[in-house]
Protein backbone atom coordinates (compact mmCIF):
# COMPACT_ATOMS: atom_id res chain seq x y z
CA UNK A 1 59.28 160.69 120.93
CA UNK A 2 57.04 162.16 123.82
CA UNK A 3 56.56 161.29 127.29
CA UNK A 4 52.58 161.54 128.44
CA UNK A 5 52.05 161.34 131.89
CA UNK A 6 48.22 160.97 133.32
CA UNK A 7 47.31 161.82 137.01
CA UNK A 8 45.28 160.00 139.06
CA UNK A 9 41.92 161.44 138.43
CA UNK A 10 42.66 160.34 134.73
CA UNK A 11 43.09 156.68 135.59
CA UNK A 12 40.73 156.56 138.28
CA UNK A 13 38.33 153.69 136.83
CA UNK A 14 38.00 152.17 133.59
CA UNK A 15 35.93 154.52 132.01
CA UNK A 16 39.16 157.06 132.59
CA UNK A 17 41.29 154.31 131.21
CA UNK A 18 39.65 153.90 128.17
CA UNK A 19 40.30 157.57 127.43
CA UNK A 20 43.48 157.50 128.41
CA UNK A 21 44.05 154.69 125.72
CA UNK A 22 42.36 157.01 123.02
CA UNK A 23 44.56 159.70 123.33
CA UNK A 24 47.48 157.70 123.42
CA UNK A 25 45.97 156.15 120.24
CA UNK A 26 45.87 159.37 118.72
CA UNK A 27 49.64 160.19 119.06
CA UNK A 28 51.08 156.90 118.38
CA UNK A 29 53.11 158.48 115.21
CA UNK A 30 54.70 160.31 118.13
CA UNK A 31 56.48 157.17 119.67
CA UNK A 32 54.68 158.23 123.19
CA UNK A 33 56.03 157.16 126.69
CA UNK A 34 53.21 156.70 129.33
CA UNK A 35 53.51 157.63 132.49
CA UNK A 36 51.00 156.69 134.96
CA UNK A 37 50.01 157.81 138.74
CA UNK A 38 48.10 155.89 141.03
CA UNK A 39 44.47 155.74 140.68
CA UNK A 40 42.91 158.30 142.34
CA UNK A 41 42.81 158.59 146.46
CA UNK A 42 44.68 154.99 146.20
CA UNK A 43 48.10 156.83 147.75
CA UNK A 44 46.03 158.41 150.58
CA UNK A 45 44.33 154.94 151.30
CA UNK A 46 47.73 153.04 151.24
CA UNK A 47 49.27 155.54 153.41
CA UNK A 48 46.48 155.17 156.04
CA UNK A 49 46.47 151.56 156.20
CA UNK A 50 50.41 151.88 156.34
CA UNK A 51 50.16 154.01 159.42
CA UNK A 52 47.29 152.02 160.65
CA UNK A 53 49.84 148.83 160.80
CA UNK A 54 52.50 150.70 162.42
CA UNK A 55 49.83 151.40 165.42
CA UNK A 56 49.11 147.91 165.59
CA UNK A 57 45.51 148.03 163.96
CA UNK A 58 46.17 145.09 161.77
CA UNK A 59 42.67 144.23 160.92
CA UNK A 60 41.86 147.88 159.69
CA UNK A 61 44.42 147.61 157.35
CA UNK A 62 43.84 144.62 156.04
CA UNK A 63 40.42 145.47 155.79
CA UNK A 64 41.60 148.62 153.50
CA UNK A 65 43.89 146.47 151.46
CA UNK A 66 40.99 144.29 150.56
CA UNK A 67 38.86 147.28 149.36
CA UNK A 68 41.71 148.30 147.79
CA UNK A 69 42.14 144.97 145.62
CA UNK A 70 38.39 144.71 145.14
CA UNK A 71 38.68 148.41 142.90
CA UNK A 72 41.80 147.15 141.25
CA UNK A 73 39.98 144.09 140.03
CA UNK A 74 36.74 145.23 138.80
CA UNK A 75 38.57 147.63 137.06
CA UNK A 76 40.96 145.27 135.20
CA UNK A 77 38.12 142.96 134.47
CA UNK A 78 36.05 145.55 133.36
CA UNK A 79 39.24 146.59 130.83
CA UNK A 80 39.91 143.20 129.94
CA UNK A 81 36.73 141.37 129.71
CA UNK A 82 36.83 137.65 131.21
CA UNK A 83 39.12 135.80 129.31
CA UNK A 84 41.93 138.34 129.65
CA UNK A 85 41.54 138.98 132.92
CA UNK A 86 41.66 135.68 133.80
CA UNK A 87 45.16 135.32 132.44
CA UNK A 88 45.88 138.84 134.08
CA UNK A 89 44.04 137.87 137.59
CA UNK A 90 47.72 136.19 138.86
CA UNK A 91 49.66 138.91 137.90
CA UNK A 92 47.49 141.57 140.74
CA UNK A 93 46.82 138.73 143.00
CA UNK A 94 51.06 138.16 143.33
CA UNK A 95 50.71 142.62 144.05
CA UNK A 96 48.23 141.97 146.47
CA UNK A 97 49.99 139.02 148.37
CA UNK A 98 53.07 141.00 148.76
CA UNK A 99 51.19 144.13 150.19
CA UNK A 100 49.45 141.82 152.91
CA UNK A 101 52.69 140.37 153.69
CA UNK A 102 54.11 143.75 154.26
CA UNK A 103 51.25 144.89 156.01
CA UNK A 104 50.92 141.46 158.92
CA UNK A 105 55.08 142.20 158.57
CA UNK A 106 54.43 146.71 159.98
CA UNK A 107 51.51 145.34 162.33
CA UNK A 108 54.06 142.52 163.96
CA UNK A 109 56.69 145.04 164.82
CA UNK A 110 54.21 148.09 165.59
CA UNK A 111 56.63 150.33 163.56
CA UNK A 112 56.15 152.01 160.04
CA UNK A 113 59.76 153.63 159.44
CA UNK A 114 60.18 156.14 156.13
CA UNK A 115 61.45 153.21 153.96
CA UNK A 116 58.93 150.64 154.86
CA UNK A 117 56.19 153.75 153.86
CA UNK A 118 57.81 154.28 150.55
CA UNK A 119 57.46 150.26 150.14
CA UNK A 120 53.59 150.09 151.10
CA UNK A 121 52.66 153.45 149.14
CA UNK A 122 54.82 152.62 145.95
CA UNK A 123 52.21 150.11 145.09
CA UNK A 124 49.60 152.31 143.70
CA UNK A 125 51.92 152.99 141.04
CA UNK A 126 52.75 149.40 140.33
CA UNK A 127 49.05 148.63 140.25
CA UNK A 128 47.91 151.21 138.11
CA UNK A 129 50.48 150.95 135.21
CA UNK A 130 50.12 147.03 135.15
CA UNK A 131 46.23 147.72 134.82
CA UNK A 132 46.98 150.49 131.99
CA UNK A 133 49.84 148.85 129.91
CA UNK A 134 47.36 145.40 129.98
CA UNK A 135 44.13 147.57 128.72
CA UNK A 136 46.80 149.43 125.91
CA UNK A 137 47.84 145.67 125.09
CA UNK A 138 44.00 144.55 124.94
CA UNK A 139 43.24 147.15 122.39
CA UNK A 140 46.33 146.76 120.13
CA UNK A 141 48.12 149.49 121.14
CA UNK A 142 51.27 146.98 122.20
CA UNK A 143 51.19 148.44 125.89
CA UNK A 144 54.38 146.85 127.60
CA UNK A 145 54.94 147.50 131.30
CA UNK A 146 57.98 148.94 132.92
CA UNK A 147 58.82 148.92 136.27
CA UNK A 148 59.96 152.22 137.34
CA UNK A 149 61.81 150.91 140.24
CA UNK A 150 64.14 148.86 137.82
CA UNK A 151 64.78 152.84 135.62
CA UNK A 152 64.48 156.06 138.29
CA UNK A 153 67.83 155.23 140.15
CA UNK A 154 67.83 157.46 143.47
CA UNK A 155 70.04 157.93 146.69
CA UNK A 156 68.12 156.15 150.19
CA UNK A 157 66.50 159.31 151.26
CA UNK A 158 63.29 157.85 152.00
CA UNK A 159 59.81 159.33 150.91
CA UNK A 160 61.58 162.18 149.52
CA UNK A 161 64.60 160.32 147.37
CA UNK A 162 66.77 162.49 145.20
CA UNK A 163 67.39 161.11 141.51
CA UNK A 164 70.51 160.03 140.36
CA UNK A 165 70.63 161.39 136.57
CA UNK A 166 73.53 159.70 135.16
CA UNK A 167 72.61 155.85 136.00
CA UNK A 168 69.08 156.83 135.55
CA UNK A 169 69.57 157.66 131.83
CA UNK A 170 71.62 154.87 131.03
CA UNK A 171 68.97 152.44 132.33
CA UNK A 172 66.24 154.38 130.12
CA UNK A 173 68.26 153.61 127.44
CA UNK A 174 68.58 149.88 128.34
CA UNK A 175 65.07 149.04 129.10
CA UNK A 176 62.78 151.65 127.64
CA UNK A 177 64.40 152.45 124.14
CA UNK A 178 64.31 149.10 122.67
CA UNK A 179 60.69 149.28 123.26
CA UNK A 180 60.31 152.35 121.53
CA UNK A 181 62.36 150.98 118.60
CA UNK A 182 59.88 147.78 118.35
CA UNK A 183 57.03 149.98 117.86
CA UNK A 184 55.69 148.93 121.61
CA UNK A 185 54.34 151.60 124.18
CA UNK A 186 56.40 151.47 127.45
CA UNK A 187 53.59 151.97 130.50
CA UNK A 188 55.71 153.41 133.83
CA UNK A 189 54.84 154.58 136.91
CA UNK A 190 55.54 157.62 138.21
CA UNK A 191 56.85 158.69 141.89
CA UNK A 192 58.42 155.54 142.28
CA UNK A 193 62.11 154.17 141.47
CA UNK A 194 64.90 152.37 143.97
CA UNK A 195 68.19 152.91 145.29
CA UNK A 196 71.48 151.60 144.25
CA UNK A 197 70.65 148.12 146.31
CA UNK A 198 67.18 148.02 144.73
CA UNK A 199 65.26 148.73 147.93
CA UNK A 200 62.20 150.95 146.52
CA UNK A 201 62.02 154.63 147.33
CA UNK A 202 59.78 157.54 146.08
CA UNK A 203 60.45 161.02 145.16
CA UNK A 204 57.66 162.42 147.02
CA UNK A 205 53.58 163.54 146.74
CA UNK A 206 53.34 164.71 143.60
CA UNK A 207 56.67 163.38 141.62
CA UNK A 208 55.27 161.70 138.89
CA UNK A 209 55.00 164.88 137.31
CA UNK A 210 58.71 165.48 138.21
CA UNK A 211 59.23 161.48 137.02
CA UNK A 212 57.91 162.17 133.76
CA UNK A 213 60.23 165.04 133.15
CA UNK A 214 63.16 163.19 134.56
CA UNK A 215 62.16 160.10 131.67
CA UNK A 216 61.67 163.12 129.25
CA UNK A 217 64.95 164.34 129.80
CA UNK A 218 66.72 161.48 129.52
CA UNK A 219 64.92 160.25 126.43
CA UNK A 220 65.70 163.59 124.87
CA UNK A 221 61.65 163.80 124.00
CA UNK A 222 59.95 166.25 121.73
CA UNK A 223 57.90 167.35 124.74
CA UNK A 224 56.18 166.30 128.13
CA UNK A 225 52.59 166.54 128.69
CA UNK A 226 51.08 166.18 131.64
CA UNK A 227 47.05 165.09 131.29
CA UNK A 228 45.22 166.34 134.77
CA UNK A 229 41.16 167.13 135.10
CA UNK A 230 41.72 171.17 134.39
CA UNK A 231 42.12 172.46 130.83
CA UNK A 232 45.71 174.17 131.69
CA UNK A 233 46.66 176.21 133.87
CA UNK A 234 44.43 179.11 134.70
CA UNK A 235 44.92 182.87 135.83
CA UNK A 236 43.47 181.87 139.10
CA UNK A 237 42.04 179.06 141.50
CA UNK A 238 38.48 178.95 139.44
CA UNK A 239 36.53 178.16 142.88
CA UNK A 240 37.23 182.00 144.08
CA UNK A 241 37.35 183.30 140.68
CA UNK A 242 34.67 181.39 138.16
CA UNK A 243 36.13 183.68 135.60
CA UNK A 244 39.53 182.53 135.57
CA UNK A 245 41.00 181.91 132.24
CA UNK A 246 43.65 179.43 130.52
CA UNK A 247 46.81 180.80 130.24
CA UNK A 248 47.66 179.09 126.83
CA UNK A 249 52.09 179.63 127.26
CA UNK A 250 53.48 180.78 130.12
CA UNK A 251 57.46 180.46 131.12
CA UNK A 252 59.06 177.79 133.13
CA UNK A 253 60.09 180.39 135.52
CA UNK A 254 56.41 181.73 136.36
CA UNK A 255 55.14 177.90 136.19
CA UNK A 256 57.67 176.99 138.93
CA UNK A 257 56.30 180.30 141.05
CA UNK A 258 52.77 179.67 140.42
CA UNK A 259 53.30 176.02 141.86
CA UNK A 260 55.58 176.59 144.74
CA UNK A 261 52.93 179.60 146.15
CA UNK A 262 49.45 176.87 145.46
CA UNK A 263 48.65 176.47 142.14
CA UNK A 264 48.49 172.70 142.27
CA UNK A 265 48.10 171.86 138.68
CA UNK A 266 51.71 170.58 138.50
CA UNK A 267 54.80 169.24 140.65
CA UNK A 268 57.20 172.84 141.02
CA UNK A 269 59.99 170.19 140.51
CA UNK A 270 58.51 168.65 137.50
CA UNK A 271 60.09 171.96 135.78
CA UNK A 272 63.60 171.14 136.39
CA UNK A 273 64.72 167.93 134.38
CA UNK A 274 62.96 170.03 131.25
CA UNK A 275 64.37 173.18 131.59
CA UNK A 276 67.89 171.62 131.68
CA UNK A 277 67.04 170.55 128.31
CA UNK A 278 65.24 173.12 127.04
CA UNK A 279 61.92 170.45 126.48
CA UNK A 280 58.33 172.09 126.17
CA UNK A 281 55.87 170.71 129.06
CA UNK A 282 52.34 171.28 127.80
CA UNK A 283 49.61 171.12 130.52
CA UNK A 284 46.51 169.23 129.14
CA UNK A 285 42.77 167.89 130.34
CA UNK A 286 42.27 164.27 129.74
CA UNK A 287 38.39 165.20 129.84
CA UNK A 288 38.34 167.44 127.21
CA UNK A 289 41.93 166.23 125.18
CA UNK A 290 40.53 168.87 122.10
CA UNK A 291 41.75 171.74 124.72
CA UNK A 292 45.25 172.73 123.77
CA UNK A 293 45.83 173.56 127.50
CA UNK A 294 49.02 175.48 128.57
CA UNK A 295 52.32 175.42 126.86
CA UNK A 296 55.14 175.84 129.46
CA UNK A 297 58.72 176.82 127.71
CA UNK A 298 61.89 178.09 128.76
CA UNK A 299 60.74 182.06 127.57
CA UNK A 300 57.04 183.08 127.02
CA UNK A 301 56.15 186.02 125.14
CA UNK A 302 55.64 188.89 127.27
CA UNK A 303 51.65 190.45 126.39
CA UNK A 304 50.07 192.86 127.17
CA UNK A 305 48.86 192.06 130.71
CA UNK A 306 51.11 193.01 134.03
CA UNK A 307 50.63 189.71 135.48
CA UNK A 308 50.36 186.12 134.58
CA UNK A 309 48.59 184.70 137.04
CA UNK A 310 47.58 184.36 140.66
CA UNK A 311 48.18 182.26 143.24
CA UNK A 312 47.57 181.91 147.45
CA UNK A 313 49.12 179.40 149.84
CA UNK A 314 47.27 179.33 152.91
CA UNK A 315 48.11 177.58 156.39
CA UNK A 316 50.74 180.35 157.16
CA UNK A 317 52.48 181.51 160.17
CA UNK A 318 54.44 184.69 160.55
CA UNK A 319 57.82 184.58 163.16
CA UNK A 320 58.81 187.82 163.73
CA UNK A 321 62.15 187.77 165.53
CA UNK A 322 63.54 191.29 167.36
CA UNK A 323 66.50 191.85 168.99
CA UNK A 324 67.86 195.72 169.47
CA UNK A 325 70.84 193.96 171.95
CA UNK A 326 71.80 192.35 168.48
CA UNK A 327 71.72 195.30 166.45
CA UNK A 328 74.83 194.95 163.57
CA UNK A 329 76.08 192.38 165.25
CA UNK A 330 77.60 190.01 163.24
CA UNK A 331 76.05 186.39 162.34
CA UNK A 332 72.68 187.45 163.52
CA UNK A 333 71.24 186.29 160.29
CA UNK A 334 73.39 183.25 160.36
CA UNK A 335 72.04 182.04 163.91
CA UNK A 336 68.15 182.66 163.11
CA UNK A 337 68.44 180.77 159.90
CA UNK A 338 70.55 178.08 161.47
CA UNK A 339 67.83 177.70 163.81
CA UNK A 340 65.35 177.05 161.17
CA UNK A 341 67.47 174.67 159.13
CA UNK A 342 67.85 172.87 163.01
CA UNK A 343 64.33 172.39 162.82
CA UNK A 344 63.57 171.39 159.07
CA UNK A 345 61.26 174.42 159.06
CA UNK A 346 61.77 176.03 155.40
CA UNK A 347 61.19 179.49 154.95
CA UNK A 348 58.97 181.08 152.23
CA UNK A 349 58.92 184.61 152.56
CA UNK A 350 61.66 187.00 154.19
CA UNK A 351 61.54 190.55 155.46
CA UNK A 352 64.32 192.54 157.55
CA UNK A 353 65.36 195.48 159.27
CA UNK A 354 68.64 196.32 161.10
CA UNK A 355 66.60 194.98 164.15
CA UNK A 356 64.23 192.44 163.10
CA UNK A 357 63.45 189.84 160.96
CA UNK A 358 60.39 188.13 159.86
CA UNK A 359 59.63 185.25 158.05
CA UNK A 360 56.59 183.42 157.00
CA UNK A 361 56.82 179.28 157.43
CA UNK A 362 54.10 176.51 156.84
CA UNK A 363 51.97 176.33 159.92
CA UNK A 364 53.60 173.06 161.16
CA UNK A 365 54.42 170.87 164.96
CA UNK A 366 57.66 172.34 164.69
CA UNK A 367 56.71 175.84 165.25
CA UNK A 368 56.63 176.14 169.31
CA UNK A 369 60.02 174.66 169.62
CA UNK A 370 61.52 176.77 166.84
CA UNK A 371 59.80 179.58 168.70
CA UNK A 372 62.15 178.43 172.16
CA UNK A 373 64.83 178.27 170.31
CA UNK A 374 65.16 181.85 168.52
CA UNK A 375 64.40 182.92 172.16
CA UNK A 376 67.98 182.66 172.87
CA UNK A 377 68.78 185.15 170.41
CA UNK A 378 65.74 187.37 170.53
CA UNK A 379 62.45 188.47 171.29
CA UNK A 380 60.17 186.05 169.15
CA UNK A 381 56.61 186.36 168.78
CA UNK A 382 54.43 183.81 165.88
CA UNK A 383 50.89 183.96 164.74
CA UNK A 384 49.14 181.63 162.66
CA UNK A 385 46.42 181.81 160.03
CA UNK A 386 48.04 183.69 157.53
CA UNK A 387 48.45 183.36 153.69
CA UNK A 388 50.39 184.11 150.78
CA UNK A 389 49.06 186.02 148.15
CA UNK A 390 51.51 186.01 144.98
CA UNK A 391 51.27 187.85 141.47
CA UNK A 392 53.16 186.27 138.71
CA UNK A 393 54.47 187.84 135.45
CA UNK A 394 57.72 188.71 133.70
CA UNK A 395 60.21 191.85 134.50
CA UNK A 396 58.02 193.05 136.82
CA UNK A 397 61.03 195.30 138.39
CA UNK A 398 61.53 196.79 134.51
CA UNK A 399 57.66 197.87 135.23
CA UNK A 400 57.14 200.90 137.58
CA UNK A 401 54.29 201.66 140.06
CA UNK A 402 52.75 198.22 139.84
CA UNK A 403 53.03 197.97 143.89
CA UNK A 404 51.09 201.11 144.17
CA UNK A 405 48.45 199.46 141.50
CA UNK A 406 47.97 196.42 143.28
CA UNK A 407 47.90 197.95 146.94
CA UNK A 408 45.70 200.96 145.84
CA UNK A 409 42.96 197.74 145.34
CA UNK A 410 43.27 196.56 148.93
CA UNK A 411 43.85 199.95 150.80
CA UNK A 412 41.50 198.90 153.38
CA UNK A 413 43.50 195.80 153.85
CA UNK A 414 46.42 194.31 156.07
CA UNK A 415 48.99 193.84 154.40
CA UNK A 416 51.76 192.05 156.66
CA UNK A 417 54.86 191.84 154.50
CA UNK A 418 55.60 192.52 151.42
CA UNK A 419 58.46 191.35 148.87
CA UNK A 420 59.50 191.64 145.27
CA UNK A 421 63.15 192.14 145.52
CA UNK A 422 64.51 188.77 145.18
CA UNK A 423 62.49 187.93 141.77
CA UNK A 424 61.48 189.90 138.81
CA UNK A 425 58.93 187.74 138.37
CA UNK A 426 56.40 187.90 141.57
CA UNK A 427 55.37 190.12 143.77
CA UNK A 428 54.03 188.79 147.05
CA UNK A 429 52.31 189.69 150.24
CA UNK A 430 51.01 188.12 153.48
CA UNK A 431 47.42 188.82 154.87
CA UNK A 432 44.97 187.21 157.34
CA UNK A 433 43.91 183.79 155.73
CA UNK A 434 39.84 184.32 155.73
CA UNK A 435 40.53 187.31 153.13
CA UNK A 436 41.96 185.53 150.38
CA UNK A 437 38.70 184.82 148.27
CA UNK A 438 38.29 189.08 148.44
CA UNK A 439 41.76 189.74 147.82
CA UNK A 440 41.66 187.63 144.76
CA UNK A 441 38.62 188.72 142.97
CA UNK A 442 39.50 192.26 143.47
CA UNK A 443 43.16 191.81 142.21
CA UNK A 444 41.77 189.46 139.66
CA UNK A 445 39.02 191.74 138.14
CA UNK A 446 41.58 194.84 138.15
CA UNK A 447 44.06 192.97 135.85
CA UNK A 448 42.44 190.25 134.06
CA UNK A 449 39.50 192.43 132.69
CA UNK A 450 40.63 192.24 129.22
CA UNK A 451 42.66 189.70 128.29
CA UNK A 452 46.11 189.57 126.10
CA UNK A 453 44.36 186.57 123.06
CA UNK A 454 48.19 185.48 122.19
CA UNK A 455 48.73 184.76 125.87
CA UNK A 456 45.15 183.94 127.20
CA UNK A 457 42.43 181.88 125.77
């Protein structure tokens, strides 16, 4: 069996829905799982009229939820056509009852606390793979629906739950493998599941990538594919680079990189369920489903380019923290990073000297006080505005003189830190945040002029 997952951009109306159900269609021999997000912008809108509650703006949320359960019906009736609908019309309206509820429940108390956030934005989800497993049913594909919440088992850590494997496989097993056995195609949605007491939680923006790998996993599938708007993932962010290309396999190990430094064509969690067991995650365009798109897998063949790929994060600050009095003292370290875990301020990029330490963070609120803080140890000083430029590729510390090939292309730039100690498979620097289209075309005409075919399309 396989598990297909489809973002929100590929069940955004009913025209996306109907393609959806053809490609499904076309792998039914494969005993598919479908995993579904919420239609597109629907999280974002949910979220806003969640907070709007919690301020006390009742009407404006109300107002949203109504827009929002205009889109959901016009889109199932347009699926179902008018008889089916009809039957289907309670089934949303009973969704749509319980999210005004909730809502006139937020606005009453003037409080939106992390679990009552998960509650309101979990129903995107629920909406959209009712609307999908209903059109599969409609055109005889024997969609059946599955509540996620009642499968993905998690602790209570609101908005950002952690899974718990064990019970979440055996419930798979219960409620999803029967239906595979019957020849039906289970419809879940992704991002959402529930705690031990069945009080909904999610597993944070982006996790139904990381939810369809978890289902994968504990299916044992053939392979997860993940169905976005792009054609796989590509050697750079095509808006600074129109000649970016389709990396057609690439390792799980680059994937993760690429994704963690702003390549946002999947979850960097979605990568560990399927590494564990060794599962193939294939990267694919709903728009164009003839693409073969990217093949992620536990080793990639190596070609005949340096790198794989390239990537920038932007939004960065730099905290450089100097403190001769310190110097070898012990627990130094300790104290500065103790200070950032104090804060919830995670760190992406390190750099050190007997005196001094820097460290890039994600511009955030938190900075300033962090900032006071280290001051007890140290001299601290932040700026903002920064990015994160990162090369990808294999054994990169097996190749010599690629720094001095990459920085001999931006000699007339700042470079701020630089690391490639930690991984053999990135090499990354910091410079001002306005130069990252430059930096990137220059690094990205230097080595992706010719092209590896085995490795790039």
């Amino acid at each position: 069996m396989i598990v297909m997952k489809f973002g929100g951009t590929s069940v955004e109306d009913a025209k996306a829905i109907d393609r959806v159900a053809s490609i499904v269609e076309g792998r039914l021999a494969k005993q598919p799982v479908v995993v579904v997000s919420a239609m597109a912008k629907v999280t974002d809108t949910l979220l806003t009229m969640a907070r709007a509650a919690g301020e006390g703006e009742r009407k404006t949320a109300l107002k949203l939820c109504r827009s929002l359960q205009e889109r959901h019906y016009n889109t199932a009736s347009e699926l179902l056509g008018t008889a089916l609908f009809t039957e289907f019309h309670s089934e949303l309206g009973a969704e749509f009852e319980a999210l005004d509820e909730l809502l006139r429940g937020i606005a009453a108390v003037g409080e939106i606390t992390p679990r009552t956030t998960d509650h309101v934005a979990s129903f995107g989800e629920v909406l959209s793979s009712r609307i999908v497993a209903a059109a599969f049913a409609a055109r005889g594909l024997k969609g059946a629906h599955v509540d996620s919440r009642e499968v993905l088992i998690t602790d209570s850590a609101y908005m950002s739950a952690i899974p718990h494997y064990e019970e979440t496989n055996a419930r798979l097993q219960e409620k999803v493998t029967p239906l595979l056995d019957s020849g039906q195609v289970p419809v879940m949605g992704g991002f959402i599941g529930a705690n031990r007491a069945g009080i909904t939680t999610t597993i944070g923006r982006g996790g139904s990538d990381f939810s369809a790998a978890i289902f994968g996993a504990g299916l044992a599938a053939e392979k997860i594919e993940i169905w976005t708007d792009v054609d796989g993932i590509l050697t750079t962010d095509p808006r600074i680079c129109p000649d970016a290309r389709r990396i057609k396999v690439i390792s799980f190990d680059e994937a993760a990189e690429l994704a963690y430094f702003g390549a946002k064509v999947l979850h960097p969690a979605t990568v560990l369920p399927a590494i564990q067991k060794n599962i193939p995650v294939y990267v694919l365009n709903s728009c164009n489903p003839s693409c073969e798109g990217t093949r992620i897998t536990t080793r990639a063949p190596q070609g005949k380019n340096i790198f794989k790929a390239i990537a920038a994060k932007k939004r960065i600050t730099i905290v450089d923290v100097a403190a001769p009095r310190m110097l070898l003292a012990h627990g130094f370290l300790r104290a500065i990073f103790e200070a950032f875990d104090r804060h919830k301020v995670a760190v992406d990029v390190v750099s050190t000297s007997e005196v001094s330490v820097s460290v890039t963070v994600d511009s955030n609120q938190a900075i300033p006080a962090l900032a006071a803080d280290l001051a007890k140890l140290a001299d601290v000083k932040y700026e903002g505005r920064k990015a994160i430029v990162c090369l990808v590729g294999e054994n990169l510390r097996q190749k010599p003189g690629i720094a001095g090939l990459v920085f001999r292309e931006l000699a007339d730039k700042k470079i701020r830190m630089i690391s490639q100690g930690a991984s053999e498979i990135n090499l990354t620097f910091v410079i001002e945040e306005d130069e990252v289209p430059e930096v990137i075309q220059r690094l990205h005409k230097t080595f992706f002029a010719e092209l590896d075919p085995e490795v790039f399309a």
